[in-house]
C-alpha atoms as a PDB file:
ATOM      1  CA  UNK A   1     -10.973  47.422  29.881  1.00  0.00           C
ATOM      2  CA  UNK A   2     -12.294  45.623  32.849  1.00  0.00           C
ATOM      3  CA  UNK A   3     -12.519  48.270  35.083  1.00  0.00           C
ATOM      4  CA  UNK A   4     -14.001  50.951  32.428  1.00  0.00           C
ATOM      5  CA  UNK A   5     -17.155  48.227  32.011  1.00  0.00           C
ATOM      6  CA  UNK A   6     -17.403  48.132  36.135  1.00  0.00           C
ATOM      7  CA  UNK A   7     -16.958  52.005  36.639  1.00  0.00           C
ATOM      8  CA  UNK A   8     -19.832  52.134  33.533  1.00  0.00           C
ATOM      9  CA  UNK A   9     -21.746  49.577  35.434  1.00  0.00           C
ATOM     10  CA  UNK A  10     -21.374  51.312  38.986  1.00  0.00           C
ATOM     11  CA  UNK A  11     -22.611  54.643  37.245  1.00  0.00           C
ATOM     12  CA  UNK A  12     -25.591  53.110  35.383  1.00  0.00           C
ATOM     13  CA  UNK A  13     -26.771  51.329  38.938  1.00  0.00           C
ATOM     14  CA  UNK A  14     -26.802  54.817  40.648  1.00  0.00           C
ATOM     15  CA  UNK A  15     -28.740  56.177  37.696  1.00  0.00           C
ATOM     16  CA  UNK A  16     -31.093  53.451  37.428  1.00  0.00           C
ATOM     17  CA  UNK A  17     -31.203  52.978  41.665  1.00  0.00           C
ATOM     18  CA  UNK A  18     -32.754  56.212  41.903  1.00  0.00           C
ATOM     19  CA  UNK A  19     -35.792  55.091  39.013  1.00  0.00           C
ATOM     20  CA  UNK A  20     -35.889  52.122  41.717  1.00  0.00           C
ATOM     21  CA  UNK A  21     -37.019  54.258  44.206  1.00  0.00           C
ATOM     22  CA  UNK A  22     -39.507  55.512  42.197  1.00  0.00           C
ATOM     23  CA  UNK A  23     -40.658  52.414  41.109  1.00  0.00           C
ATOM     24  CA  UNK A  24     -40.917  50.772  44.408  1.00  0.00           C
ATOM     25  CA  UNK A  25     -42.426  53.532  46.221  1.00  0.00           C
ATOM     26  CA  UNK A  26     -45.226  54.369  43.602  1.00  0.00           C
ATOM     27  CA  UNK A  27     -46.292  50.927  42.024  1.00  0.00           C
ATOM     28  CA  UNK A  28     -47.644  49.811  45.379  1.00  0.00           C
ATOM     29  CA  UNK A  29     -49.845  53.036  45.142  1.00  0.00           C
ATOM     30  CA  UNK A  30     -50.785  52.155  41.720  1.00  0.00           C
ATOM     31  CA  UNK A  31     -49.541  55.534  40.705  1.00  0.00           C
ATOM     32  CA  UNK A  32     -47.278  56.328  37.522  1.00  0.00           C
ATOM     33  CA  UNK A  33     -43.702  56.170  37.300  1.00  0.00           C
ATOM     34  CA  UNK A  34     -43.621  58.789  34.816  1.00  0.00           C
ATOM     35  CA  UNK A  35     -46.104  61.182  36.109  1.00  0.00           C
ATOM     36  CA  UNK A  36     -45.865  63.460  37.999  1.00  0.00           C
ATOM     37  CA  UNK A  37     -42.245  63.691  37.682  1.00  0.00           C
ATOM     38  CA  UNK A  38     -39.785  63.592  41.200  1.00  0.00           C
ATOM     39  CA  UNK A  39     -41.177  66.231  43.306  1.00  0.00           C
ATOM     40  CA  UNK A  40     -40.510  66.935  47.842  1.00  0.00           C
ATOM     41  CA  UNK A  41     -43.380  65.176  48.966  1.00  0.00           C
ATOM     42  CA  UNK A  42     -43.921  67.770  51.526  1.00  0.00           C
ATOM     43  CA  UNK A  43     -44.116  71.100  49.747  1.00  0.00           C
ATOM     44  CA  UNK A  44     -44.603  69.136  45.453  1.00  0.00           C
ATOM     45  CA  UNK A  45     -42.065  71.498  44.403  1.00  0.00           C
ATOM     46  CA  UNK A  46     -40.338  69.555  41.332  1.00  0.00           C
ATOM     47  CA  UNK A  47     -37.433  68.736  41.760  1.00  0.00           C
ATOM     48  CA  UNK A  48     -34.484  69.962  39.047  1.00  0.00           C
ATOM     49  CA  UNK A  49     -31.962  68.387  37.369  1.00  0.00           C
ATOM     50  CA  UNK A  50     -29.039  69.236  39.756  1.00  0.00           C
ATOM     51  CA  UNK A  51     -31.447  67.467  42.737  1.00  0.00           C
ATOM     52  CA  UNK A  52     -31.727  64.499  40.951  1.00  0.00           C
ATOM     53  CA  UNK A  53     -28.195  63.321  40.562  1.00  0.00           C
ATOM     54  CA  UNK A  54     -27.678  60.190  42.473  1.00  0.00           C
ATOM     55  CA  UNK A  55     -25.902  59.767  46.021  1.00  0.00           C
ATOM     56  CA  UNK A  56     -24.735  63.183  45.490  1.00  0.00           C
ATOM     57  CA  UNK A  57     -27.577  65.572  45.407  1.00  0.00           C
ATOM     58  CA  UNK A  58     -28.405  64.078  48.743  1.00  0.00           C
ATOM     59  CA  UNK A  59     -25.255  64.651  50.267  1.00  0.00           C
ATOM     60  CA  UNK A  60     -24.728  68.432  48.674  1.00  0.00           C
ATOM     61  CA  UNK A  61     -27.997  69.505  50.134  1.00  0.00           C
ATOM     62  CA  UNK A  62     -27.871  67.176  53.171  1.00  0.00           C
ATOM     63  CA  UNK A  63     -30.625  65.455  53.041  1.00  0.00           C
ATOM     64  CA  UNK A  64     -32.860  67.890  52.698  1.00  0.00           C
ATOM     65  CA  UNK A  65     -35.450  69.566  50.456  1.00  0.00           C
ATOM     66  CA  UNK A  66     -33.642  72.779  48.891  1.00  0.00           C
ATOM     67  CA  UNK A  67     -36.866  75.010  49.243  1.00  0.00           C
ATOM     68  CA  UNK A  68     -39.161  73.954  52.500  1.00  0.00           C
ATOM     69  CA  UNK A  69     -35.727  72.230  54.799  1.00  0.00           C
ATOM     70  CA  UNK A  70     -37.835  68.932  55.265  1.00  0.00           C
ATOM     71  CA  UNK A  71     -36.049  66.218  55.909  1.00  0.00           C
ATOM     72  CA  UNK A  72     -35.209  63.778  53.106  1.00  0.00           C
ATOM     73  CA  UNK A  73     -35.411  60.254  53.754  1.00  0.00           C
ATOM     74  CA  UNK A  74     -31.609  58.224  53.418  1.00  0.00           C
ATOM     75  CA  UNK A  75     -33.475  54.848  51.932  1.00  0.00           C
ATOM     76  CA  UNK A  76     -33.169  57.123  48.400  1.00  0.00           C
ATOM     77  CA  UNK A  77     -29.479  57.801  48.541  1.00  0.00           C
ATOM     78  CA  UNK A  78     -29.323  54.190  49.947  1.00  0.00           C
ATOM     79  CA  UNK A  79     -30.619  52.362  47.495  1.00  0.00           C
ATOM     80  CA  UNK A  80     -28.826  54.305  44.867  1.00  0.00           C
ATOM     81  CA  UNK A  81     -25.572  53.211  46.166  1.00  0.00           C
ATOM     82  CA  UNK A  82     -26.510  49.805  46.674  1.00  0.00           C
ATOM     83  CA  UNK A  83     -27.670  49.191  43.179  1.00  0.00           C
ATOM     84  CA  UNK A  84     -24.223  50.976  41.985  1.00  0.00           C
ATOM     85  CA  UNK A  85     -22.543  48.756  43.781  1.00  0.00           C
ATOM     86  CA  UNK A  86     -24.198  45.620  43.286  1.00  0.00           C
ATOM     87  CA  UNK A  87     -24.249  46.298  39.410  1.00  0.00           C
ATOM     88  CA  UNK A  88     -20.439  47.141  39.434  1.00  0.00           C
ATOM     89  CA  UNK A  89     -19.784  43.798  41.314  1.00  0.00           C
ATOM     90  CA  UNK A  90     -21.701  41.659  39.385  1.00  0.00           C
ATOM     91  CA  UNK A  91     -20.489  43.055  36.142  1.00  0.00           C
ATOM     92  CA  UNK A  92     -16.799  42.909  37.337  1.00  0.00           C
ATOM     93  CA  UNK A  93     -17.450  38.959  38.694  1.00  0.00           C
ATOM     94  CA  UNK A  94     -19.430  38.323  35.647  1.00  0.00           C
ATOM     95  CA  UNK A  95     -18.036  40.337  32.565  1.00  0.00           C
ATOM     96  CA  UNK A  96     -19.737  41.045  29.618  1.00  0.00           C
ATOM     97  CA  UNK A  97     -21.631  37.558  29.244  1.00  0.00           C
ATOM     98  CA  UNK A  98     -25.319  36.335  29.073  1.00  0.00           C
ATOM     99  CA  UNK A  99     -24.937  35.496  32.627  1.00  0.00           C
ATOM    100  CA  UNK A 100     -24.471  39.377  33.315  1.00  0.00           C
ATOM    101  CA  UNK A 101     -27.978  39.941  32.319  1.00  0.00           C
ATOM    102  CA  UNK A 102     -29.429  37.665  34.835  1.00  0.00           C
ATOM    103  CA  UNK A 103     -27.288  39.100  37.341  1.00  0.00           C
ATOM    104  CA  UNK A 104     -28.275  42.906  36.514  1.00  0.00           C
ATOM    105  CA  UNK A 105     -32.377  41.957  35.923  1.00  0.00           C
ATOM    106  CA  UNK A 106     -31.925  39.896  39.068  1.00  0.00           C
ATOM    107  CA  UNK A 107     -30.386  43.147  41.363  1.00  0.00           C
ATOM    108  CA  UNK A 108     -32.589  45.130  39.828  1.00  0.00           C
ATOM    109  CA  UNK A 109     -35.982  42.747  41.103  1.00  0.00           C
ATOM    110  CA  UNK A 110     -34.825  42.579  44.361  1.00  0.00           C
ATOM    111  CA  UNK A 111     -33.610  46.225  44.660  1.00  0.00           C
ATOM    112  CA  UNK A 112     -36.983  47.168  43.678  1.00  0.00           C
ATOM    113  CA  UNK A 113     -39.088  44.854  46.200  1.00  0.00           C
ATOM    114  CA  UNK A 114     -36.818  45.504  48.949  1.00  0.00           C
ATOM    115  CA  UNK A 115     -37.953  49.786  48.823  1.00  0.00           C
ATOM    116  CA  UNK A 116     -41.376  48.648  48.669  1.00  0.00           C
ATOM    117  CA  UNK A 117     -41.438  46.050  51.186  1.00  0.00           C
ATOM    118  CA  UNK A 118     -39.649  48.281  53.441  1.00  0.00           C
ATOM    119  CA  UNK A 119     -42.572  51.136  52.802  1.00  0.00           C
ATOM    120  CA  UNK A 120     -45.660  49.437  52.629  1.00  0.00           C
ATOM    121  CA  UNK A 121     -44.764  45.641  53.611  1.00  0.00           C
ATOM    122  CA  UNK A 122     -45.844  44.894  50.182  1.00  0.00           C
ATOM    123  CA  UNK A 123     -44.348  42.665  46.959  1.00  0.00           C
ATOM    124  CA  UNK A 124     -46.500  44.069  44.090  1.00  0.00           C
ATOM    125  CA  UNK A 125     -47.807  41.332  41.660  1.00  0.00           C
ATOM    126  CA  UNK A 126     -46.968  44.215  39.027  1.00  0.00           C
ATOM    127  CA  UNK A 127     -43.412  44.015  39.394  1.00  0.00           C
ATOM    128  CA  UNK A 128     -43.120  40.478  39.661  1.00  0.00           C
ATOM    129  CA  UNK A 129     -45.129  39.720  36.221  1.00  0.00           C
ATOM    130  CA  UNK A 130     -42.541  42.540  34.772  1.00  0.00           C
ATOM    131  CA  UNK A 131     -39.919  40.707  36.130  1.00  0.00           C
ATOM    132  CA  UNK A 132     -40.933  37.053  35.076  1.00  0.00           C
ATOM    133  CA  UNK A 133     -40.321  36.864  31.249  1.00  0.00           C
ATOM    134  CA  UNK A 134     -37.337  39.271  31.017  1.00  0.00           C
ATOM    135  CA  UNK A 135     -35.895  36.617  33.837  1.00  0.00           C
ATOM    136  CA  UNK A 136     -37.187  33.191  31.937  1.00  0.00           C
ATOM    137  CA  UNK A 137     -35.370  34.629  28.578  1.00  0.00           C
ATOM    138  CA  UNK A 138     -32.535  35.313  31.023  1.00  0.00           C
ATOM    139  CA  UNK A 139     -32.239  31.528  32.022  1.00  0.00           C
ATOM    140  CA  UNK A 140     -32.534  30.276  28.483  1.00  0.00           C
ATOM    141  CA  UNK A 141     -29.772  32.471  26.943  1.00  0.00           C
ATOM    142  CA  UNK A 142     -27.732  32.041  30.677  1.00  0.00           C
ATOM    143  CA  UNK A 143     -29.397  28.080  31.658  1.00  0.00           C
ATOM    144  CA  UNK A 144     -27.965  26.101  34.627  1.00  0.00           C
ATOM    145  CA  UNK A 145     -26.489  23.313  34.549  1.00  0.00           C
ATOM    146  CA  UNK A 146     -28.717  21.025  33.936  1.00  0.00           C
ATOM    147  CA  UNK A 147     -31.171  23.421  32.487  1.00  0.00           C
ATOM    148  CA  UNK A 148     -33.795  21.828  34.082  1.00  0.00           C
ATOM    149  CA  UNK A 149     -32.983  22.896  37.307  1.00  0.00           C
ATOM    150  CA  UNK A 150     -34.291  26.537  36.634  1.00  0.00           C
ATOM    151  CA  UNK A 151     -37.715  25.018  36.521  1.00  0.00           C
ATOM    152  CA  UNK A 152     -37.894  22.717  39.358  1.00  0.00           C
ATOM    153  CA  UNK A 153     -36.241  25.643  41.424  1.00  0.00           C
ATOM    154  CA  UNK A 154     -39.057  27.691  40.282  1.00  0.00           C
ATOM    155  CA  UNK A 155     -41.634  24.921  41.651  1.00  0.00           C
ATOM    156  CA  UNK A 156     -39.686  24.315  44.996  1.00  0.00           C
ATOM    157  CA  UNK A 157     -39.794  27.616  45.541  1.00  0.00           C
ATOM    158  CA  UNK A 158     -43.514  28.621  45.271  1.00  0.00           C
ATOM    159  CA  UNK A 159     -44.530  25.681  46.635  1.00  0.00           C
ATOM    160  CA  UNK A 160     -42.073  25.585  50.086  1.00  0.00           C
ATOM    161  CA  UNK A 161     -43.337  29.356  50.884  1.00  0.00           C
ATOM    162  CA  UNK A 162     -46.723  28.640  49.697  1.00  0.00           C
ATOM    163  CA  UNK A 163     -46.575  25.371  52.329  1.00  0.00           C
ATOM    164  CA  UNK A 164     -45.134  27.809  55.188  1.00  0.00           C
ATOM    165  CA  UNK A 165     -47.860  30.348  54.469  1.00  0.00           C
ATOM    166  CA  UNK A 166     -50.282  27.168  54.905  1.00  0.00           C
ATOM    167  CA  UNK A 167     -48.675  26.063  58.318  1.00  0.00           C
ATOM    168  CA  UNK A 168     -48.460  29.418  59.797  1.00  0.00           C
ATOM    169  CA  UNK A 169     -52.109  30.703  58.693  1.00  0.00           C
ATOM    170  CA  UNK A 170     -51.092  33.582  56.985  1.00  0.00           C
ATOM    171  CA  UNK A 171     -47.203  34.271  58.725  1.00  0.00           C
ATOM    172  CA  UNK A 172     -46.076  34.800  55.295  1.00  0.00           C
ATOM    173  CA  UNK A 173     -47.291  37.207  52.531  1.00  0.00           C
ATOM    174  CA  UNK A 174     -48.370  36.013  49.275  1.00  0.00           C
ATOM    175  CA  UNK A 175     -45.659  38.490  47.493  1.00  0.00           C
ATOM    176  CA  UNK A 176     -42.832  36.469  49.518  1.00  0.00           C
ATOM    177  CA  UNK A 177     -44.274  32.893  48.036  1.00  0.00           C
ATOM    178  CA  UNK A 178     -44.233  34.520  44.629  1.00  0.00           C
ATOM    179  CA  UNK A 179     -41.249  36.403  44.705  1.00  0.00           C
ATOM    180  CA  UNK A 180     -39.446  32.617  45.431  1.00  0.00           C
ATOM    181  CA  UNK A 181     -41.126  31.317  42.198  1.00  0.00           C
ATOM    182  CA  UNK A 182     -38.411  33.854  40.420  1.00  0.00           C
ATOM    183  CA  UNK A 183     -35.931  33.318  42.900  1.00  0.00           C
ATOM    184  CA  UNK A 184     -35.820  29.509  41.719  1.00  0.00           C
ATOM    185  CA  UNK A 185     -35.877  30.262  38.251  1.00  0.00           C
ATOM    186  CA  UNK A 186     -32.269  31.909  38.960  1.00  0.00           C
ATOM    187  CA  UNK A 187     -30.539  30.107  41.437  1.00  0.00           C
ATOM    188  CA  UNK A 188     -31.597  26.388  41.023  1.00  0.00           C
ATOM    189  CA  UNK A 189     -33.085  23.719  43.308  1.00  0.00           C
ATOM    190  CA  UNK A 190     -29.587  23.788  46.132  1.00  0.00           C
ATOM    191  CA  UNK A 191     -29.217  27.585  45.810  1.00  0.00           C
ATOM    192  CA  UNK A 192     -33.139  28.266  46.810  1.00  0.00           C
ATOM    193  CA  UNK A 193     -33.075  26.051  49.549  1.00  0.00           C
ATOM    194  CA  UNK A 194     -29.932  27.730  51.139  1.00  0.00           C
ATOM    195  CA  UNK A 195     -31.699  31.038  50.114  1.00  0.00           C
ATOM    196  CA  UNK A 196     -34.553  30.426  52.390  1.00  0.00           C
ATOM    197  CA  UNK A 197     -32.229  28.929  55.212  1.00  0.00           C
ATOM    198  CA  UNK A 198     -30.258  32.136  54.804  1.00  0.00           C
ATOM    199  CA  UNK A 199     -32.781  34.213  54.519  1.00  0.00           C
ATOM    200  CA  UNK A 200     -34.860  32.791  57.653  1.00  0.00           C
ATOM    201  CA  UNK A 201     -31.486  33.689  60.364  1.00  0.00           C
ATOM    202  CA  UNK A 202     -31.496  36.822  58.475  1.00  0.00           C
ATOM    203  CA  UNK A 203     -34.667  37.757  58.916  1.00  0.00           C
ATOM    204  CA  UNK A 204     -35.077  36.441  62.820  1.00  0.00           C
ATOM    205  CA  UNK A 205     -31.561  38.243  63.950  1.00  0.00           C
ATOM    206  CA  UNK A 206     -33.010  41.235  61.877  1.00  0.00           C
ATOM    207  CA  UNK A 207     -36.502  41.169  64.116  1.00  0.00           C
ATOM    208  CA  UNK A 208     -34.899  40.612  67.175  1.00  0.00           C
ATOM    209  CA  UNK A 209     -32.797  43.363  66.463  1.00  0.00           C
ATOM    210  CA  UNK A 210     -35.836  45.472  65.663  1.00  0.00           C
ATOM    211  CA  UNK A 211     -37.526  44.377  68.301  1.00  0.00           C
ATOM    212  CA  UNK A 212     -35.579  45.435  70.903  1.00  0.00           C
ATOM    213  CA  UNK A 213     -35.213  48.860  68.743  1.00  0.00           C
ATOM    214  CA  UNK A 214     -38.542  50.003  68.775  1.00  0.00           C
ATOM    215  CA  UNK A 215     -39.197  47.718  71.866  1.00  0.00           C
ATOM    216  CA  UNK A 216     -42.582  46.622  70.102  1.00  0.00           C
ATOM    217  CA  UNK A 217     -44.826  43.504  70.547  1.00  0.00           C
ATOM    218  CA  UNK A 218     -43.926  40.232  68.996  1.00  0.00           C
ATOM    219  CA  UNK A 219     -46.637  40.434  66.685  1.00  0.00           C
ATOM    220  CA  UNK A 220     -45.432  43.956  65.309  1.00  0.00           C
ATOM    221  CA  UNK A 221     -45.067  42.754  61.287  1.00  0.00           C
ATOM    222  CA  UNK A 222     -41.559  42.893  60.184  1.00  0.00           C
ATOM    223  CA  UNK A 223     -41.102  42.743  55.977  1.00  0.00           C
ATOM    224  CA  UNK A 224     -39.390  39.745  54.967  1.00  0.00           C
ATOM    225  CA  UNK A 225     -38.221  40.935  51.833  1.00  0.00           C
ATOM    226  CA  UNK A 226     -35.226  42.576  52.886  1.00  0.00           C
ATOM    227  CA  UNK A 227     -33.579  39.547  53.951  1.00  0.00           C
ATOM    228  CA  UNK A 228     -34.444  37.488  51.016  1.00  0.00           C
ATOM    229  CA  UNK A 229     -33.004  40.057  48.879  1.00  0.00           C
ATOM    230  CA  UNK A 230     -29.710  39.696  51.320  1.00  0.00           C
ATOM    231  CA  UNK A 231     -29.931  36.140  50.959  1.00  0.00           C
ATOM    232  CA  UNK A 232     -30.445  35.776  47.466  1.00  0.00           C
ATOM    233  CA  UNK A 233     -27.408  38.008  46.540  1.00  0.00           C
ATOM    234  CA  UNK A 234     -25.629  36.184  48.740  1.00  0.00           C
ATOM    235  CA  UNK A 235     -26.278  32.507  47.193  1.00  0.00           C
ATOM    236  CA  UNK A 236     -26.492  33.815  43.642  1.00  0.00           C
ATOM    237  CA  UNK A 237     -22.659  35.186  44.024  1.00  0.00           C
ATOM    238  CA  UNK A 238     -21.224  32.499  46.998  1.00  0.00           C
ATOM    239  CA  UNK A 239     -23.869  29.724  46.738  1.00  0.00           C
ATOM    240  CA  UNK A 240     -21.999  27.177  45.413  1.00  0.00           C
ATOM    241  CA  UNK A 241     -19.061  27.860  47.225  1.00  0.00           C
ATOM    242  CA  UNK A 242     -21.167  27.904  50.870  1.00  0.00           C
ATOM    243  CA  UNK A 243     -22.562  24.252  49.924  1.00  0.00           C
ATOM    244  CA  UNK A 244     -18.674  23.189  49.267  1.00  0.00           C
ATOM    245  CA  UNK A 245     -17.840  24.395  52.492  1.00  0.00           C
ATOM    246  CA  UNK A 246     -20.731  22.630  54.077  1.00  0.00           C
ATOM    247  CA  UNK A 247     -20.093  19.533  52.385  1.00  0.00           C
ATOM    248  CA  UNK A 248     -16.324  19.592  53.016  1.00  0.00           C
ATOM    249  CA  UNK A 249     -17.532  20.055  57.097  1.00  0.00           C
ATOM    250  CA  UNK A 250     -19.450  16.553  56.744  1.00  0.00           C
ATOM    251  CA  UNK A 251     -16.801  14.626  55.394  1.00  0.00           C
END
């Protein structure tokens, strides 16, 4: 019975990865989600049903638009298999608990964030404020032990990032300090500190890497909310078992 849930879980993350996309790509632009429905952005023709499957309508028409050939960008199909994935995982780790929904709200937040911060370097306040009370009654069915914890990892987090943004004049974007306000609501006071350690080495091998890349000036922005997203997956499913390991190295 285990695996039907997962499977279930896996399908309804591709489904609801590819509203993600839309989502992330049009809230930014403070355009509707609903209107005008999924459409090639080069020649508008709508898109039907067929084109719309997840993962696989990409790969049938290989990545790219059915009538005009343009190209088709893989962040789509991307982020519908990630979101499959990371639902299936976290419903197979988690099983059909309270916990489960933190987990699937909590994927779903930072799926969301990472598409837009990716396309417009850009957290939008919207999706954040969406994301906020759905996570808070999360926490109270789901607390931490001590329940407590969810708010003062909610306060360390705002206020570390907010400090950073202070010290570097600006080096890091309001949506980031924000974003960590819900981030410590999840994980905890431990789990948001490692997130930010994480996510920091994530984020400076991922600029170096991009660096050399595009072979760009330092200053070139790089968004940082695709390695906190990496980072917080990471703690929310290993974090406690990362700090062991850490504390086992001391002793």
């Amino acid at each position: 019975m285990a695996i039907m849930y997962t499977i279930f879980a896996g399908i309804l993350g591709l489904v609801f990865g590819s509203f993600y996309n839309v989502v992330g790509l049009r809230v930014p632009k403070k355009e509707s989600i609903v209107a005008p429905p999924s459409h090639c952005i080069s020649c508008n023709r709508r898109l039907h049903a067929l084109e719309l499957v997840p993962v696989f309508s990409y790969l049938f028409l290989r990545g790219k638009c059915r009538t005009c050939g343009a190209k088709v960008s893989p962040i789509y199909a991307f982020t519908e298999l990630v979101t499959g994935l990371l639902f299936a995982f976290a419903t197979w780790q988690l099983g059909l608990t309270a916990e489960l929904m933190v987990a699937l709200l909590f994927v779903s937040l930072l799926v969301i964030i990472n598409v837009s911060d990716i396309a417009y370097m850009l957290i939008p306040d919207k999706i954040l404020l969406f994301f906020l009370p759905l996570l808070i009654i999360g926490r109270i069915l789901s607390p931490l032990e001590p329940w407590w914890d969810s708010i003062i990892g909610a306060g360390l987090g705002f206020s570390l990032l907010l400090l950073i943004a202070i010290i570097s004049k600006g080096g890091m974007g309001g949506g980031d300090i924000k974003l960590f306000l819900l981030i410590g609501l999840v994980l905890g006071t431990f789990n948001t500190l490692l997130t930010l350690f994480l996510a920091s080495i994530i984020g400076m091998i991922a600029g170096l890497i991009m660096l050399k890349i595009r072979r760009q000036g330092r200053k070139t922005p790089i968004p940082f909310g695709p390695s906190i997203a990496i980072a917080s997956l990471i703690v929310y499913f290993y974090g406690e078992q990362i700090i062991s390991i850490y504390l086992n190295f001391l002793q």
